[in-house]
Protein backbone atom coordinates (compact mmCIF):
# COMPACT_ATOMS: atom_id res chain seq x y z
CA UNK A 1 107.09 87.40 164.12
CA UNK A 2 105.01 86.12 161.42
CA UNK A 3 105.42 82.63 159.85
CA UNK A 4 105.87 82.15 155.93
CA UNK A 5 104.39 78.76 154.24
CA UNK A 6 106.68 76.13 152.98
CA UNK A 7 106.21 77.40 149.31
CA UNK A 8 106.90 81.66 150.69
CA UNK A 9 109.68 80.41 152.12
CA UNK A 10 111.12 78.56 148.97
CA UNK A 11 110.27 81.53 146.89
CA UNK A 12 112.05 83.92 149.30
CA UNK A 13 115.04 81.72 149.29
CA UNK A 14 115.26 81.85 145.38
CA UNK A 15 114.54 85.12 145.55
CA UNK A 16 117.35 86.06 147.84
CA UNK A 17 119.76 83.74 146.06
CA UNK A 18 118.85 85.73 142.92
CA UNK A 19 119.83 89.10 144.99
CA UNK A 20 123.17 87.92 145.85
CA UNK A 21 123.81 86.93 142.74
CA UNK A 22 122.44 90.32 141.13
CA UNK A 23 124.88 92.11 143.48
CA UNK A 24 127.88 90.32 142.21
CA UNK A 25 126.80 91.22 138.63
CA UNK A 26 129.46 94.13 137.19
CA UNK A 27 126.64 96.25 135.94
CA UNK A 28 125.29 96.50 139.33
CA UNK A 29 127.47 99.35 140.82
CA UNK A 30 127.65 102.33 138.64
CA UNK A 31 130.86 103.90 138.55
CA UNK A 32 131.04 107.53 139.74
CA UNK A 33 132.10 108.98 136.80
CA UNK A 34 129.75 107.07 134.30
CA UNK A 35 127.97 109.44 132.41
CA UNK A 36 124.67 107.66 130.72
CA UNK A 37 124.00 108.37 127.45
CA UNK A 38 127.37 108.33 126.32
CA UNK A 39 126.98 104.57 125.64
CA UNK A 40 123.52 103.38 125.31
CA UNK A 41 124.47 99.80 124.82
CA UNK A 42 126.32 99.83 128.67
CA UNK A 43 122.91 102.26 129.65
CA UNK A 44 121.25 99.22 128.83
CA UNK A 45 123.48 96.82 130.64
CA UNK A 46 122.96 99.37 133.68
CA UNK A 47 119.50 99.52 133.46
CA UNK A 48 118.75 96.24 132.85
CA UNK A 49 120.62 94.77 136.18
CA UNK A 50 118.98 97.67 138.24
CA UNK A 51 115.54 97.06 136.64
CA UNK A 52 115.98 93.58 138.14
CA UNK A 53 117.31 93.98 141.27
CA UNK A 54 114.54 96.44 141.89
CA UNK A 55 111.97 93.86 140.87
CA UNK A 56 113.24 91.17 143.11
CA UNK A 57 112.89 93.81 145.99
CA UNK A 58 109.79 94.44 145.60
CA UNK A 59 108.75 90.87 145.14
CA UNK A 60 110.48 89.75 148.69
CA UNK A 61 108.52 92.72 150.00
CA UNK A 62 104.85 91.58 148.71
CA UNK A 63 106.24 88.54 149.93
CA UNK A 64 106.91 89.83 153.49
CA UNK A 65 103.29 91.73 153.66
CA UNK A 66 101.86 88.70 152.09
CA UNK A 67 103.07 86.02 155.19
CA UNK A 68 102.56 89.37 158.01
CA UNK A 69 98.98 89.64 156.77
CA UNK A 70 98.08 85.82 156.63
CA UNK A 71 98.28 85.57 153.16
């Protein structure tokens, strides 16, 4: 097990606060029978949440690699 610095593991625990709350967000689960383009203001909504919930992954990832590595 690796160990994360006092300011990666402050970031990491923003960062996961900021996933919880992107899961509660409406607009992150897609109903099944959406259809996008029908509404491009709701695409957006969509889009928008998953754009940053994807971000925040990869952010706790570099993280991650970043404290494994030494870094």
């Amino acid at each position: 097990m690796w160990k994360m610095t006092l300011k990666q593991r402050r970031r990491q625990t923003e960062l996961i606060a900021l996933l919880d709350q992107l899961k509660r967000d409406p607009y992150s689960q897609i109903p099944k029978d959406y259809t996008f383009g029908d509404d491009p203001d709701e695409d957006e909504k969509y889009n928008k949440v998953l754009a940053s919930f994807s971000s925040v992954v990869e952010e706790l990832q570099k993280l991650e690699v970043a404290a494994r590595d030494g870094g």
